[in-house]
N, C-alpha and C. Protein backbone atom coordinates (compact mmCIF):
# COMPACT_ATOMS: atom_id res chain seq x y z
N UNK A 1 -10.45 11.98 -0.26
CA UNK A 1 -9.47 11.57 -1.25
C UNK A 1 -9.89 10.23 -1.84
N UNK A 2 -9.83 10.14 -3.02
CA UNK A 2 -10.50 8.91 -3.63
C UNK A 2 -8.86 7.93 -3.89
N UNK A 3 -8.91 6.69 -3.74
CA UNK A 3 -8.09 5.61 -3.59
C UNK A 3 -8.06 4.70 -5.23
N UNK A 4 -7.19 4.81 -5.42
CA UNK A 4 -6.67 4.29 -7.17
C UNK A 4 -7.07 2.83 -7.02
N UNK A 5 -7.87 1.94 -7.21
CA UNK A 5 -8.10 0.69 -7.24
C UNK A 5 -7.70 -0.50 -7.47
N UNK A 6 -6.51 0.48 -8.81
CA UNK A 6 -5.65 -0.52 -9.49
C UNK A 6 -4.74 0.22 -8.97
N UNK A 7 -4.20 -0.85 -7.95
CA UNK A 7 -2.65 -0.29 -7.98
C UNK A 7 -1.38 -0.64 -8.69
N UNK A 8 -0.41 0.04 -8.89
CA UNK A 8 0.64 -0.26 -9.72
C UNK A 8 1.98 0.32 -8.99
N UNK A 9 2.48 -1.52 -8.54
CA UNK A 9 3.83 -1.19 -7.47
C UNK A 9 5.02 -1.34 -8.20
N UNK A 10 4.82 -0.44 -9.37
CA UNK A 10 6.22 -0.40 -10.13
C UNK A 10 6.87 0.87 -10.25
N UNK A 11 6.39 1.49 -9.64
CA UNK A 11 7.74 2.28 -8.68
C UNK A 11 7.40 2.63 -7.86
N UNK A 12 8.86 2.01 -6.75
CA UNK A 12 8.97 2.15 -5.23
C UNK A 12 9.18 3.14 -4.11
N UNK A 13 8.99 4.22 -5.07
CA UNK A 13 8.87 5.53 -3.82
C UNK A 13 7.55 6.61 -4.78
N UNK A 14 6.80 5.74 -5.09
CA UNK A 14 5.41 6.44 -5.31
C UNK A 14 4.38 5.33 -4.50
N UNK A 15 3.20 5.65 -3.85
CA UNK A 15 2.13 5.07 -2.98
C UNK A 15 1.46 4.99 -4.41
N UNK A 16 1.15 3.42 -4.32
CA UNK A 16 0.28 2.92 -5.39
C UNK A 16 -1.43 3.50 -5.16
N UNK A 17 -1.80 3.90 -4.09
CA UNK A 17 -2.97 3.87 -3.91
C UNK A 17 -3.08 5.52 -4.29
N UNK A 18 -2.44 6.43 -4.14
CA UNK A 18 -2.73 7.91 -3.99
C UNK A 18 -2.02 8.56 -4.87
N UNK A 19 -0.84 7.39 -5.37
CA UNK A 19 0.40 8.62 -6.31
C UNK A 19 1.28 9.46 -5.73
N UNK A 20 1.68 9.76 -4.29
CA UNK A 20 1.98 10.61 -3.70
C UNK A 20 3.29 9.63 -3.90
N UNK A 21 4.18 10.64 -3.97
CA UNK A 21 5.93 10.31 -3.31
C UNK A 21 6.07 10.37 -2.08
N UNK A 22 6.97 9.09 -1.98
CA UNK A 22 7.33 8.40 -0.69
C UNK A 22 8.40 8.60 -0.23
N UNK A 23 9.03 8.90 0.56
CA UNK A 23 10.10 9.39 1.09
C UNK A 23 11.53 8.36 0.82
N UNK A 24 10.75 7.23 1.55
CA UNK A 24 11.83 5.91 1.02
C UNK A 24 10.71 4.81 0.49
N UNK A 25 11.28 4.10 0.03
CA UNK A 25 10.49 2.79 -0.37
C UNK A 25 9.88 2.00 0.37
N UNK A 26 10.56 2.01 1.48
CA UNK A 26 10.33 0.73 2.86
C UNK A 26 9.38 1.41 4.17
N UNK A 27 10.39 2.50 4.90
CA UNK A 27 9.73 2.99 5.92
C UNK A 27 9.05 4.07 5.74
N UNK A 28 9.17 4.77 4.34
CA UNK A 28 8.74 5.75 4.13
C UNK A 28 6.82 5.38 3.77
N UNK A 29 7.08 4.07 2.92
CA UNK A 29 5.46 3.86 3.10
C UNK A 29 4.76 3.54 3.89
N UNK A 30 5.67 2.86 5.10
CA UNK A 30 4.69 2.89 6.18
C UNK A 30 4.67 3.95 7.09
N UNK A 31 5.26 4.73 6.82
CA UNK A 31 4.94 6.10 7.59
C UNK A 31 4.09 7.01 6.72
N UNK A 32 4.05 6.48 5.85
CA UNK A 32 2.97 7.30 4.53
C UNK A 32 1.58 6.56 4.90
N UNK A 33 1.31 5.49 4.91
CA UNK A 33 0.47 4.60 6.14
C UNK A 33 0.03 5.23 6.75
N UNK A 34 0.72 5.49 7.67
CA UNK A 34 0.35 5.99 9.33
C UNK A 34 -0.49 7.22 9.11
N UNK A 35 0.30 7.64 8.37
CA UNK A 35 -0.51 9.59 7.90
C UNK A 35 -1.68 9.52 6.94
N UNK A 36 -1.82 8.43 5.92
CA UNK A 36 -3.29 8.42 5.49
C UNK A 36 -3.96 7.30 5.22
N UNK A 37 -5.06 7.73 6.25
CA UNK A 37 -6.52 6.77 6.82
C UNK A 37 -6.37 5.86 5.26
N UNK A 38 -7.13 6.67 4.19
CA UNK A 38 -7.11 6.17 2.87
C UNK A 38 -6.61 4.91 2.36
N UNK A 39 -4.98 5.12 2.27
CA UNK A 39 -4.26 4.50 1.73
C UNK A 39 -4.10 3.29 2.74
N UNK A 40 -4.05 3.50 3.50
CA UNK A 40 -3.86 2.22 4.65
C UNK A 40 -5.38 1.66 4.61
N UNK A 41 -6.41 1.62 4.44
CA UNK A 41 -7.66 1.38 4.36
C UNK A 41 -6.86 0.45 2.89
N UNK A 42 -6.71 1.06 1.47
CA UNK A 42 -6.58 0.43 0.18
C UNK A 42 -6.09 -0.73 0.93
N UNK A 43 -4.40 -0.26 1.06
CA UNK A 43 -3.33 -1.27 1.43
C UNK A 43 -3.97 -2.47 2.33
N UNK A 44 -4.87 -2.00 3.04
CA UNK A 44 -5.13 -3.62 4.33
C UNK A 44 -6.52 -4.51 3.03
N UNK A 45 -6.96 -3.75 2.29
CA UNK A 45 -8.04 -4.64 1.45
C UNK A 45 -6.94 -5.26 0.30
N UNK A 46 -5.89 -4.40 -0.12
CA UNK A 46 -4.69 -5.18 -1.12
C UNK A 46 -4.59 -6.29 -0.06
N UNK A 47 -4.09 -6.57 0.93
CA UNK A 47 -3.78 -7.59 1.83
C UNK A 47 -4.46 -8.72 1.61
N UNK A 48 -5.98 -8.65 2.11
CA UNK A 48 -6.98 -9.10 2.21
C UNK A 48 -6.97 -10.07 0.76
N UNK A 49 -7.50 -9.45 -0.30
CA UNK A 49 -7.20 -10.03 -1.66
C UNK A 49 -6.30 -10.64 -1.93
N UNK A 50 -5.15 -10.37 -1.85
CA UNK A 50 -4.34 -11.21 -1.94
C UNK A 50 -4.00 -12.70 -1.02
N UNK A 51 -4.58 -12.45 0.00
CA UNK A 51 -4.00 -13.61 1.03
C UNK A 51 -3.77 -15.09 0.74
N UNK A 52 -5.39 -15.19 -0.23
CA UNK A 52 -5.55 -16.34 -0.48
C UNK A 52 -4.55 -16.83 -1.57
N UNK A 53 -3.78 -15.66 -1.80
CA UNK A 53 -2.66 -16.21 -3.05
C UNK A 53 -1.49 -17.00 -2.05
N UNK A 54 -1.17 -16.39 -1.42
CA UNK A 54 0.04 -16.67 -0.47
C UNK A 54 0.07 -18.20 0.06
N UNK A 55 0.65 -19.11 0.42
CA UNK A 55 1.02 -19.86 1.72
C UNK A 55 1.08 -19.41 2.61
N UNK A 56 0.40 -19.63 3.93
CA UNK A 56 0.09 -18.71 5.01
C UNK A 56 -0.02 -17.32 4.97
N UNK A 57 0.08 -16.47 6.06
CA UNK A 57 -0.26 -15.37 6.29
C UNK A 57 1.39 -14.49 5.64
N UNK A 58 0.67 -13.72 5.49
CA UNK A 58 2.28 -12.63 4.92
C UNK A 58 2.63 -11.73 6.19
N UNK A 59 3.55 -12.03 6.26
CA UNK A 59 4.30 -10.62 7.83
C UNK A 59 4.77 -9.52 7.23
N UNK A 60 4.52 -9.37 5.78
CA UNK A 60 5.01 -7.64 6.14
C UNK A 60 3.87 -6.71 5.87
């Protein structure tokens, strides 16, 4: 499965990385997570990139 690069988190029960509908917005993506390698691979390099934007580390 190829991973959307640009993601676009403007709407909250679609997975920015795959397009797939999310069950809920919150737990539903991280259980959408859990189920694909892929998207959780995107999501931890979205992390990554971003960090240096943040003040400290981000907890969610």
């Amino acid at each position: 499965m190829a991973v959307n690069t640009t993601t676009d988190w403007s709407d909250p029960v679609t997975c920015p990385f795959c397009g797939d509908e999310l069950a809920s917005p919150g737990a539903g993506f991280v259980d959408h997570l859990d189920e694909k390698t892929d998207c959780e691979e995107g999501f931890e390099q979205w992390r990554q990139n971003i960090a240096g934007d943040l003040a400290g580390e981000w907890a969610g």
